[in-house]
Protein backbone atom coordinates (compact mmCIF):
# COMPACT_ATOMS: atom_id res chain seq x y z
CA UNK A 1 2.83 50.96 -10.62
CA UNK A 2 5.75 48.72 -10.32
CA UNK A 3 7.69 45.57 -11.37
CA UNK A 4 4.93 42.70 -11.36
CA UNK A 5 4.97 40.22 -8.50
CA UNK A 6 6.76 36.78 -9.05
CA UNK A 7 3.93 34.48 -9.09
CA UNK A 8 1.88 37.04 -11.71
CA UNK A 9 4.75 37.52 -13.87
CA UNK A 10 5.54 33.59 -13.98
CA UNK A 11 1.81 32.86 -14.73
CA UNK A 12 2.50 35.57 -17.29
CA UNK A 13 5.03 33.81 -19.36
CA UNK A 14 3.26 30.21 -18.93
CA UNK A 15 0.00 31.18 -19.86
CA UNK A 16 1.79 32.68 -22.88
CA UNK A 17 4.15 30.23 -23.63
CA UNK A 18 3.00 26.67 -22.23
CA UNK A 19 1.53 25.60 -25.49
CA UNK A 20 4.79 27.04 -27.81
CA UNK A 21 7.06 24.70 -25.29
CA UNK A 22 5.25 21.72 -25.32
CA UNK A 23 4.50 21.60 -28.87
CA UNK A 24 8.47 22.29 -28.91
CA UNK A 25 8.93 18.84 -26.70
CA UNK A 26 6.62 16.77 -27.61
CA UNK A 27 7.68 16.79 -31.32
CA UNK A 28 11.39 15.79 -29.50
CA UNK A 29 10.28 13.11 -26.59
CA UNK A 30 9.10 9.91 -26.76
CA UNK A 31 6.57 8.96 -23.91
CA UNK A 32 3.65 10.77 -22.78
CA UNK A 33 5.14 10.62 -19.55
CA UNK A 34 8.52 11.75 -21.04
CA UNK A 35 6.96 14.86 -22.12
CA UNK A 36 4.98 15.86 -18.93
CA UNK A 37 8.92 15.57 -17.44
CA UNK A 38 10.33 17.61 -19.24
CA UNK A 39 7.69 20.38 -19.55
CA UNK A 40 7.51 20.56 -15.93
CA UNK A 41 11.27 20.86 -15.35
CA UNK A 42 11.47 23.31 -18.14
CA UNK A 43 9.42 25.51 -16.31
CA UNK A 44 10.70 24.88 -12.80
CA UNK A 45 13.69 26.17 -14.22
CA UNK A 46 11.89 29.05 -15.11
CA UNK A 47 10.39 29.72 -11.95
CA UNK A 48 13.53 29.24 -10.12
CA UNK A 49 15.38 31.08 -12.47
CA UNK A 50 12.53 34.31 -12.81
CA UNK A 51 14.80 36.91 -13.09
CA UNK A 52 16.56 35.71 -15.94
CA UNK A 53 13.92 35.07 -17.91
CA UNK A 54 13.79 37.86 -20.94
CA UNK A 55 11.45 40.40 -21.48
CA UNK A 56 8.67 40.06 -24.29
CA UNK A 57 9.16 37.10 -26.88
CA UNK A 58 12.32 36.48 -25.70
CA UNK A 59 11.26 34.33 -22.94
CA UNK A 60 9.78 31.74 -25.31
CA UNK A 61 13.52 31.63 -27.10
CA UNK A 62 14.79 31.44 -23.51
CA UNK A 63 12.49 28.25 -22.50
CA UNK A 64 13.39 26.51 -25.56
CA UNK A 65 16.74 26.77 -24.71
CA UNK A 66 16.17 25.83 -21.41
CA UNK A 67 13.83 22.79 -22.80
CA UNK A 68 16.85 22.08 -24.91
CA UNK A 69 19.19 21.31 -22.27
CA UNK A 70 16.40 19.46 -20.18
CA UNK A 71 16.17 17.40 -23.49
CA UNK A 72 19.77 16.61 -23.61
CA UNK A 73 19.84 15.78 -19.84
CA UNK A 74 16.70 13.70 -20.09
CA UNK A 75 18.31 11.58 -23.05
CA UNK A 76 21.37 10.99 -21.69
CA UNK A 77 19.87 9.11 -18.44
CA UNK A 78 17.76 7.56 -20.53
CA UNK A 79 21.02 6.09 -22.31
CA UNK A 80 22.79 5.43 -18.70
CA UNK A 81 19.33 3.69 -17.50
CA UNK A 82 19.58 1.54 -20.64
CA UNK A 83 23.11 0.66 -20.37
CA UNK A 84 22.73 -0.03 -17.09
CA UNK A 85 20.21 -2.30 -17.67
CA UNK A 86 21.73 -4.35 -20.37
CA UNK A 87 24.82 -4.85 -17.78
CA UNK A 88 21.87 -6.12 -15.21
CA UNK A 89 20.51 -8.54 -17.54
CA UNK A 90 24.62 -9.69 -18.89
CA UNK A 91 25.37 -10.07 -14.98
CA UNK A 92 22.16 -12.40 -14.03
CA UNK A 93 22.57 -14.60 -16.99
CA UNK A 94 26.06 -14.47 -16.29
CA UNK A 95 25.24 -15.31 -12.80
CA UNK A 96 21.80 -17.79 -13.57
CA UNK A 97 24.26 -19.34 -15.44
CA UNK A 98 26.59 -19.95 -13.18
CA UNK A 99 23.96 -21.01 -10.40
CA UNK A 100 23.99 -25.64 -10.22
CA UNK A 101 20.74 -26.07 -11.57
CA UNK A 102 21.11 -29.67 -11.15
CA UNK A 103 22.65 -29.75 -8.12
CA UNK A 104 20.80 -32.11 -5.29
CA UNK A 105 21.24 -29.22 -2.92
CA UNK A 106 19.40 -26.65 -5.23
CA UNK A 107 16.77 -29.22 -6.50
CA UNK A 108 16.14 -29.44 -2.59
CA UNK A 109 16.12 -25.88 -2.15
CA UNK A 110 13.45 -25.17 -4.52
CA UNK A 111 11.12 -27.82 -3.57
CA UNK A 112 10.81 -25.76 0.13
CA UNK A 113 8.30 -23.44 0.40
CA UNK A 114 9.00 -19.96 -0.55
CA UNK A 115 8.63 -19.10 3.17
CA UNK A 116 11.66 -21.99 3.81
CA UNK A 117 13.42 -20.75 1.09
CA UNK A 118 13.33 -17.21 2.10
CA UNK A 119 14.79 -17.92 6.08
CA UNK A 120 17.47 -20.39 4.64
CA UNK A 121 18.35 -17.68 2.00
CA UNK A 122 18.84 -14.58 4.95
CA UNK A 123 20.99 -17.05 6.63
CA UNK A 124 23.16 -18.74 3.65
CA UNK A 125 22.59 -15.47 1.08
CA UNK A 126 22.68 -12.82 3.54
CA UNK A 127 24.79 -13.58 6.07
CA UNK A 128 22.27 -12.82 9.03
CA UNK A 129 22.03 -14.27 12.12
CA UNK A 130 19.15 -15.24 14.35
CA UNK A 131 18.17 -12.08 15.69
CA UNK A 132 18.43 -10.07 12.51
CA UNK A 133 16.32 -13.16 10.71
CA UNK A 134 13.44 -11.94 13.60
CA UNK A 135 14.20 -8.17 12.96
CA UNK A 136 13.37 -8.62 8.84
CA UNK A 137 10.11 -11.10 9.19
CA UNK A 138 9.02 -8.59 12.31
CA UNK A 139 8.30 -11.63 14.92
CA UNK A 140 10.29 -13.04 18.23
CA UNK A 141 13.83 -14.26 18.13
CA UNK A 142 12.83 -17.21 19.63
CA UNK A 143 10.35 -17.57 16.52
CA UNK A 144 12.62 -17.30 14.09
CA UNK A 145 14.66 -19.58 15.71
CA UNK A 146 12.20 -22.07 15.54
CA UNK A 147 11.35 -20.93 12.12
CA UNK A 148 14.97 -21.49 10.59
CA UNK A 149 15.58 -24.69 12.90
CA UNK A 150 11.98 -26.15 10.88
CA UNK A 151 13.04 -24.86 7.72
CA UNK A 152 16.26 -26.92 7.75
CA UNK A 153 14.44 -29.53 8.76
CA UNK A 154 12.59 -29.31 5.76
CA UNK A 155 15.64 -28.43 3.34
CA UNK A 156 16.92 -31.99 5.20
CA UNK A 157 14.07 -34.28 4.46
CA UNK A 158 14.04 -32.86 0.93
CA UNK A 159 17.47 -33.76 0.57
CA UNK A 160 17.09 -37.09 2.43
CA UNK A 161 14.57 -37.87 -0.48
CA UNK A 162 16.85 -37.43 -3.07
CA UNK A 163 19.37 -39.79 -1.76
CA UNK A 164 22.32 -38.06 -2.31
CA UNK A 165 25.57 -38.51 0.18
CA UNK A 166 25.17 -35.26 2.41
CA UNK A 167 28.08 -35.92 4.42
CA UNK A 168 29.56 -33.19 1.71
CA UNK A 169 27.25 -30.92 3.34
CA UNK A 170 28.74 -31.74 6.91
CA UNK A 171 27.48 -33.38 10.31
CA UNK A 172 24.41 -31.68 11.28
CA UNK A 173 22.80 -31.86 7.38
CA UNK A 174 22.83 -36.04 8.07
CA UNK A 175 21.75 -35.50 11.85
CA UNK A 176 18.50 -33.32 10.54
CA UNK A 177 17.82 -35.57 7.74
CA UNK A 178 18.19 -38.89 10.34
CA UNK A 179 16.26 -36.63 12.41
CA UNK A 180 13.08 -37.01 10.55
């Protein structure tokens, strides 16, 4: 008889061994979820990695190993996911911050619905023109056209009703809000 097929010898050595590795993780990870991780990449690595799995008990020594480094791996983008987002959160408070809550224009701006808001922010955020605006809300160009062209109508009138001076915000802001 010979050497056992791949799929029986890797049921082999997790029927044998499953409940010696995840005892071995889950007294090491955190999460539930954490756990299942790293018990299934364990032994993915063993299954892609068959042939140099050991003989006898010295597979179990061989998945711990492997569990170890899938440990290590798993912590340390768990510490690059948190540092990342701690520099997130620093960069929008940094940047909330920074944003003119008071500003006419912005109290304006919010008052729109979040549909307005949304068209005047692909133009002004985004950068995108007319027929990209269509492209990203799946509709005509010529109905985003007359989309955007109502929405700054709107942002107008809003700003019109705040009575600030908008010919800061140049020609055609006064000619929309006189537009009325």
């Amino acid at each position: 008889m010979g050497p056992p097929e791949p799929e029986q010898r890797f049921e082999e050595i997790y029927t044998a061994y499953y409940p010696a590795v995840a005892t071995y993780v889950r007294r090491r990870a955190g999460s539930p979820d954490d756990i299942a991780d790293v018990i299934s990449e364990t032994f993915t690595t063993a299954w892609r990695r068959l042939n140099d799995v050991p003989k006898g008990d010295g597979a179990r020594l061989w998945l711990y190993g492997v569990a170890r480094r899938v440990l290590a791996n798993h912590f340390r983008a768990e510490e690059r996911r948190t540092a990342l987002a701690l520099r997130l959160r620093q960069e929008i408070t940094n940047w909330a911050g920074s944003v003119a809550g008071d500003d006419l224009a912005h109290q304006a701006f919010k008052r729109l619905s979040d549909d307005d808001r949304e068209l005047l922010s692909l133009v002004a955020w985004e950068g995108l023109s007319g027929p990209e605006i269509a492209k990203v809300l799946g509709c005509s160009r010529g109905a985003a056209r007359l989309r955007l062209h109502r929405a700054r109508k709107r942002l107008a009138k809003e700003l019109a009703a705040l009575d600030p001076d908008l010919t800061g915000y140049g020609r055609r802001a006064v000619s929309l809000a006189e537009g009325q």
